[in-house]
PDB file of N, CA and C in Angstrom:
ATOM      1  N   UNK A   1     103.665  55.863-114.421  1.00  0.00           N
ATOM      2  CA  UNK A   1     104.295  57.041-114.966  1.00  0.00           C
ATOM      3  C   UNK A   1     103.390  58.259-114.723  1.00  0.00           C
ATOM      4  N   UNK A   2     104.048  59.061-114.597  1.00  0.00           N
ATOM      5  CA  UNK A   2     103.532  60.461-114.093  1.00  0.00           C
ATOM      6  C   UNK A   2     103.812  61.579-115.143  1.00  0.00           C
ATOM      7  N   UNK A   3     102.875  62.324-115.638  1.00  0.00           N
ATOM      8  CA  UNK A   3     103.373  63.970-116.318  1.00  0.00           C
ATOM      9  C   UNK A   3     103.885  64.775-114.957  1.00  0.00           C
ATOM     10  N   UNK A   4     104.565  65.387-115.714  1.00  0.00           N
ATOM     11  CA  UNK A   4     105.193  67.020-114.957  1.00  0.00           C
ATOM     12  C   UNK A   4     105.672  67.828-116.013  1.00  0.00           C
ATOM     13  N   UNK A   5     105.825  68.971-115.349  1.00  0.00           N
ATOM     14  CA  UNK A   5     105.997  70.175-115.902  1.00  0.00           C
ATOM     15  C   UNK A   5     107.354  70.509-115.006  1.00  0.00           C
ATOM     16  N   UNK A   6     108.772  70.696-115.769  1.00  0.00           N
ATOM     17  CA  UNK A   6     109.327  71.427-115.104  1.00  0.00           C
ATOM     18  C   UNK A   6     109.850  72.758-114.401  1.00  0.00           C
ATOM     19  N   UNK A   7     109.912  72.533-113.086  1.00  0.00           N
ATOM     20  CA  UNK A   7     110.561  74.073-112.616  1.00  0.00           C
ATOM     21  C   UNK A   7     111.576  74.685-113.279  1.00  0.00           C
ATOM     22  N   UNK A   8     112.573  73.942-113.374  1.00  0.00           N
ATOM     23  CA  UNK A   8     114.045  73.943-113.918  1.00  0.00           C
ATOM     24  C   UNK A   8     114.116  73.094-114.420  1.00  0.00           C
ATOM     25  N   UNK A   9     115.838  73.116-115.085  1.00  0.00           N
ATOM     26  CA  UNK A   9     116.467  72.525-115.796  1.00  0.00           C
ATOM     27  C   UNK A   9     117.375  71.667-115.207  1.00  0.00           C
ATOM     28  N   UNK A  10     117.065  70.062-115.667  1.00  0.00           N
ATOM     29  CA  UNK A  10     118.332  68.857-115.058  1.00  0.00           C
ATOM     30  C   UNK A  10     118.249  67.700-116.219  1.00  0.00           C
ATOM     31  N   UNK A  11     119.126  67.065-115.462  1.00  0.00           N
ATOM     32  CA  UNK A  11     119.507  65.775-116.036  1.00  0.00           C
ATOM     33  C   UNK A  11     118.884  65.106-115.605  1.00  0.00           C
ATOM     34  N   UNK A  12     118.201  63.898-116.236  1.00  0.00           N
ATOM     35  CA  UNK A  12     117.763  62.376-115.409  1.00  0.00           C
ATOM     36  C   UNK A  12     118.152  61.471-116.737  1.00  0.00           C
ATOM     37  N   UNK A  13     118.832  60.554-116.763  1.00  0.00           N
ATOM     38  CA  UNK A  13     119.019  59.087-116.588  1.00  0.00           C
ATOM     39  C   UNK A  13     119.721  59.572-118.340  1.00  0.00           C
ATOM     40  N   UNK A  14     120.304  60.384-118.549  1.00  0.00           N
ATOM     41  CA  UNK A  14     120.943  60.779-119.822  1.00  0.00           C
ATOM     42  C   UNK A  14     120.331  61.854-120.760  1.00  0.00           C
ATOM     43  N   UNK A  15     119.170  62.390-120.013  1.00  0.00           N
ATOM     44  CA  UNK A  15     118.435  63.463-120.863  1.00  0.00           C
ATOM     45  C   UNK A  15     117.950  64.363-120.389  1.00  0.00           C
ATOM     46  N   UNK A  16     117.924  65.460-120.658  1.00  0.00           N
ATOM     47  CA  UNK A  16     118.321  66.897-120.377  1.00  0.00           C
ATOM     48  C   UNK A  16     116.672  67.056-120.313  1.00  0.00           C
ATOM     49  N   UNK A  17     116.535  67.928-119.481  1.00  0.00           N
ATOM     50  CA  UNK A  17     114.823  68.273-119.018  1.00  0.00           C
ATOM     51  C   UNK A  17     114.964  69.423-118.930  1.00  0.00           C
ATOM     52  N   UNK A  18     114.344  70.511-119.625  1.00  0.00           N
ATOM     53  CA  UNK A  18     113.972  71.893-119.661  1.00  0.00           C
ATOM     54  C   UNK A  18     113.546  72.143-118.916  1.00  0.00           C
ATOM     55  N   UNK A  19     113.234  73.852-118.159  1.00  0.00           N
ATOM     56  CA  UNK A  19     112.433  73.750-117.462  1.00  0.00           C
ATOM     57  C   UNK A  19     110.971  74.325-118.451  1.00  0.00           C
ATOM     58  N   UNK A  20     110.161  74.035-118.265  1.00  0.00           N
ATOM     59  CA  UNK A  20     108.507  74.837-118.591  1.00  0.00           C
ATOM     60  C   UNK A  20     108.294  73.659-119.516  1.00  0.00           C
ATOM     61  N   UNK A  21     108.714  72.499-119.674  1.00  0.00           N
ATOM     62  CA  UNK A  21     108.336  71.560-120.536  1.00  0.00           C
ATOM     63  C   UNK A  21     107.725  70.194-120.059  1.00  0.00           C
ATOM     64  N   UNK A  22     107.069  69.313-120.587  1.00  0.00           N
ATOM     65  CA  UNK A  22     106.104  68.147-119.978  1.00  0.00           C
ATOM     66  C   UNK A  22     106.810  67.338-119.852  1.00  0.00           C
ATOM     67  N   UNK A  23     107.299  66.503-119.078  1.00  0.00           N
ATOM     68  CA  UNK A  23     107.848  65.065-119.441  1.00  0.00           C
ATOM     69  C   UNK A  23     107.355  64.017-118.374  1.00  0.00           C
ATOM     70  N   UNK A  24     107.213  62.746-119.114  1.00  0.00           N
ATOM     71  CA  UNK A  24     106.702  61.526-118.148  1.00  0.00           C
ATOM     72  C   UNK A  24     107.317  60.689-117.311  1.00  0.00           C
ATOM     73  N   UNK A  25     108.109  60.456-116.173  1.00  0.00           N
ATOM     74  CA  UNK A  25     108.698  59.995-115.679  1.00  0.00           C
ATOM     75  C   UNK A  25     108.108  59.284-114.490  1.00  0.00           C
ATOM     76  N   UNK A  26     108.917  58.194-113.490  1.00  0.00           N
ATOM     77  CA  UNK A  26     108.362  57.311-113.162  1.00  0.00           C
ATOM     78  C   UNK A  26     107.489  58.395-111.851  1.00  0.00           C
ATOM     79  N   UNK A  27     106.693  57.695-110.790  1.00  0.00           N
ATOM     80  CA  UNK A  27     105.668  57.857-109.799  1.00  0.00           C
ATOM     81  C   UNK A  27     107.093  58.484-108.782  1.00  0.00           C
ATOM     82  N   UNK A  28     107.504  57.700-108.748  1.00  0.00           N
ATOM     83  CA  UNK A  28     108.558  57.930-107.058  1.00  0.00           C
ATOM     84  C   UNK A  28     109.267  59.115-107.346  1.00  0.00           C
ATOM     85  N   UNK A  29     110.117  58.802-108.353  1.00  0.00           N
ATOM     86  CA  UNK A  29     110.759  60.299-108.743  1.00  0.00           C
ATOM     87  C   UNK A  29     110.104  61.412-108.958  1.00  0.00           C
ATOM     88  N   UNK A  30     108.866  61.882-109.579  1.00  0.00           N
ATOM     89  CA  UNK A  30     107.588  62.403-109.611  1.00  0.00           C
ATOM     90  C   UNK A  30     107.196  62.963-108.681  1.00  0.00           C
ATOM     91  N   UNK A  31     106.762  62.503-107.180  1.00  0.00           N
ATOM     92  CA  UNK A  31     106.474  62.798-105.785  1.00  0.00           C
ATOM     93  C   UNK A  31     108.026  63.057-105.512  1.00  0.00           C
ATOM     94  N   UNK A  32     108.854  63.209-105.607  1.00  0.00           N
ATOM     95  CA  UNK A  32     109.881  63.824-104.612  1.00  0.00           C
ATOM     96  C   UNK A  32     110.450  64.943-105.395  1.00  0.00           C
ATOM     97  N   UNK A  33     109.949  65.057-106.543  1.00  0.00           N
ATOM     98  CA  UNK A  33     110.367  66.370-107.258  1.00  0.00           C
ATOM     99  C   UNK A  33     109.138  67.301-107.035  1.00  0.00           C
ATOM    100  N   UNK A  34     108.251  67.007-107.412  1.00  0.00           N
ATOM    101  CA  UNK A  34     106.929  67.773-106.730  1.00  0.00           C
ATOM    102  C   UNK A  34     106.779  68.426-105.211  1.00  0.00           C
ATOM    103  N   UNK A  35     107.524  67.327-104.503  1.00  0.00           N
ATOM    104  CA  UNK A  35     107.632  68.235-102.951  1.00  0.00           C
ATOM    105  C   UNK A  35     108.997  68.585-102.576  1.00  0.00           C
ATOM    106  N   UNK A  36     109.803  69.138-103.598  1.00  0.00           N
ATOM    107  CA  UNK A  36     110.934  69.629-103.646  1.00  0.00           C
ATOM    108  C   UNK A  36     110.655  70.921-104.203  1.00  0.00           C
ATOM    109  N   UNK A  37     109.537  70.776-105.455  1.00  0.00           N
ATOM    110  CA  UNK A  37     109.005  72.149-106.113  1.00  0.00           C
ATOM    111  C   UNK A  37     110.203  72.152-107.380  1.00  0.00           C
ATOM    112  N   UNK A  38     110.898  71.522-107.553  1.00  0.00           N
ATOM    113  CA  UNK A  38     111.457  71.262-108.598  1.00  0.00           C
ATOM    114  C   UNK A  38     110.573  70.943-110.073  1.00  0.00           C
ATOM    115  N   UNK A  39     109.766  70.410-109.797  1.00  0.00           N
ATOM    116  CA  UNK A  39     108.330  70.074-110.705  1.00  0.00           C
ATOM    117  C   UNK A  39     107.040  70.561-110.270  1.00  0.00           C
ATOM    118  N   UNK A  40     106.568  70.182-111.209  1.00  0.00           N
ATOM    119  CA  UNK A  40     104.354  70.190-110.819  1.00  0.00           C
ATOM    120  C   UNK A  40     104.208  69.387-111.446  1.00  0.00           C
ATOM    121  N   UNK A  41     103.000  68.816-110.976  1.00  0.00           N
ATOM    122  CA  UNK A  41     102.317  67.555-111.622  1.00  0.00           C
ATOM    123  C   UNK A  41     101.140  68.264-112.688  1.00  0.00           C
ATOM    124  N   UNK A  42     101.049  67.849-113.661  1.00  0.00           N
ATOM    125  CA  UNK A  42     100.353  67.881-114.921  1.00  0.00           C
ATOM    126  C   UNK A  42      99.145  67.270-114.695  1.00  0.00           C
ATOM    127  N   UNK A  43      98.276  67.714-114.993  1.00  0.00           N
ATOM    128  CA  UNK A  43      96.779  66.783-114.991  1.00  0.00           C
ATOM    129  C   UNK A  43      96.196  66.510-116.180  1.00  0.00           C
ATOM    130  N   UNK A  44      96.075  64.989-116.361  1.00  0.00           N
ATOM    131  CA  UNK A  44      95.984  64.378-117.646  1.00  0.00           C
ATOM    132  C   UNK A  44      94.534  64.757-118.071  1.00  0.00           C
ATOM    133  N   UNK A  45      94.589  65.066-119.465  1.00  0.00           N
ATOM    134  CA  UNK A  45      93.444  65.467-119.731  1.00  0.00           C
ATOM    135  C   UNK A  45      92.237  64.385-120.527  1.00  0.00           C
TER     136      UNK A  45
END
């Protein structure tokens, strides 16, 4: 599982994702939203 930060606002798997907010979702989906720019990756602190 991966943090991100969203660009925008979507749906995944029944739940609504803000954009400017953290959420953890899996690795694969993660890397293809990141090089879509749809997301950023979060760096765990």
């Amino acid at each position: 599982m991966v943090k991100i930060k969203m660009n925008i606002q979507t749906a995944y798997r029944g739940e609504l994702l803000r954009a400017g907010k953290v959420y953890e979702i899996e690795e694969t989906t993660a890397k293809r939203w990141i090089a879509s720019k749809i997301a950023e990756q979060v760096e765990e602190e």
